[in-house]
Protein backbone atom coordinates (compact mmCIF):
# COMPACT_ATOMS: atom_id res chain seq x y z
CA UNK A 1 0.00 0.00 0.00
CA UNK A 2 1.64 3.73 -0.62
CA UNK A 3 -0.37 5.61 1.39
CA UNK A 4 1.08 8.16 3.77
CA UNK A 5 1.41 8.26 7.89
CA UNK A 6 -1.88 10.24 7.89
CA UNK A 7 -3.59 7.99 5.34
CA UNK A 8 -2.39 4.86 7.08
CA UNK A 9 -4.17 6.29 10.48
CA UNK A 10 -7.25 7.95 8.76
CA UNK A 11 -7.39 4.00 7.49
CA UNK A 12 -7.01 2.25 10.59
CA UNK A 13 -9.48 4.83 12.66
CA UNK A 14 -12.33 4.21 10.17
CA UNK A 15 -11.54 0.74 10.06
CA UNK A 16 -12.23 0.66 13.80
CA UNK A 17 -15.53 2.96 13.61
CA UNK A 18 -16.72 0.12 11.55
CA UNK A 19 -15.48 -2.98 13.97
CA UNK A 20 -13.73 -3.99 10.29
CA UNK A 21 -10.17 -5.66 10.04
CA UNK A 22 -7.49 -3.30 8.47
CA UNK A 23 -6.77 -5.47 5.82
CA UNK A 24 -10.33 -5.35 4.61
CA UNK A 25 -10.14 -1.13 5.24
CA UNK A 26 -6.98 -0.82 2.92
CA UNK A 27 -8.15 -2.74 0.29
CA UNK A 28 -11.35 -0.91 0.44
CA UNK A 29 -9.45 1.95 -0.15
CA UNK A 30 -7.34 0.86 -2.69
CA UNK A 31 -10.19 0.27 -4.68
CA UNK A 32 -11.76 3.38 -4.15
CA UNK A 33 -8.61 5.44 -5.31
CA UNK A 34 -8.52 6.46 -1.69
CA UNK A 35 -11.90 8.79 -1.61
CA UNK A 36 -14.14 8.57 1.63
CA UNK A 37 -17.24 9.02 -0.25
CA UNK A 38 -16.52 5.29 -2.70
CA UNK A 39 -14.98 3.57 0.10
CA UNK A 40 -18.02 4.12 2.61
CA UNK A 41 -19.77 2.74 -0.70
CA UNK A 42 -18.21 -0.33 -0.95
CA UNK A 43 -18.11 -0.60 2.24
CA UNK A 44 -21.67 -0.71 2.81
CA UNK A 45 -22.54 -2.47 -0.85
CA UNK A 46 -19.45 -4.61 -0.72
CA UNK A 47 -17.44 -5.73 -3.82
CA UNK A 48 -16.01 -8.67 -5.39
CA UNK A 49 -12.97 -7.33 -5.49
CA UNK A 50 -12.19 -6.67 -1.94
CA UNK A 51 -11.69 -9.92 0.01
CA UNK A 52 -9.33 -11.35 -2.30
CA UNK A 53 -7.03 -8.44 -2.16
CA UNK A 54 -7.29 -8.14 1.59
CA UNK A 55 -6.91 -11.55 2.38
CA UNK A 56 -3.71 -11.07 0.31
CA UNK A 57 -2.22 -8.88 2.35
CA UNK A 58 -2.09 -11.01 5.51
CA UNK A 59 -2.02 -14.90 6.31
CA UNK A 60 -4.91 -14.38 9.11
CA UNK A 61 -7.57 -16.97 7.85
CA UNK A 62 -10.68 -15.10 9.33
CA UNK A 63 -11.37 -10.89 8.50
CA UNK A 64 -14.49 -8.75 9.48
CA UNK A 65 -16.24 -6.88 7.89
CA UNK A 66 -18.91 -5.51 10.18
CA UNK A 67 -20.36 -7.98 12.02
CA UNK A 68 -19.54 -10.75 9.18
CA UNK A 69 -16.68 -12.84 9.60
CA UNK A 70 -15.18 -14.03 6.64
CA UNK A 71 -12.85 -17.32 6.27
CA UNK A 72 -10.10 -17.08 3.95
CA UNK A 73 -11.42 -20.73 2.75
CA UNK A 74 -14.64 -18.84 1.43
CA UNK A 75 -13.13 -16.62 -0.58
């Protein structure tokens, strides 16, 4: 990810408003060219794209996303 210091946090504090795992935030992110407005977006409608690439950026085999769990086998 080549985000800044101040990105990076932004990232993580929103990740925690939303009880969702980091990875899951960043990739959010990512895919939303890093504007609030398409990540809350995705966030909320979800996206095929996201789980892949955030369970690519760590070996943890379980993510949330809300209140959802997700298993890496799932995916």
């Amino acid at each position: 990810m080549n985000s800044t210091k101040k990105e990076l946090h932004e990232i993580k504090a929103w990740a925690n408003t939303r009880q969702t795992s980091l990875e899951i935030a960043e990739a959010i992110f990512e895919l939303a060219n890093y504007d609030n407005v398409l990540a809350d977006k995705i966030w909320e409608e979800g996206s095929d794209e996201v789980l892949p690439l955030a369970f690519a950026k760590t070996d943890a085999d379980k993510l949330f996303w809300g209140e959802q769990t997700i298993e890496r086998k799932n995916v």
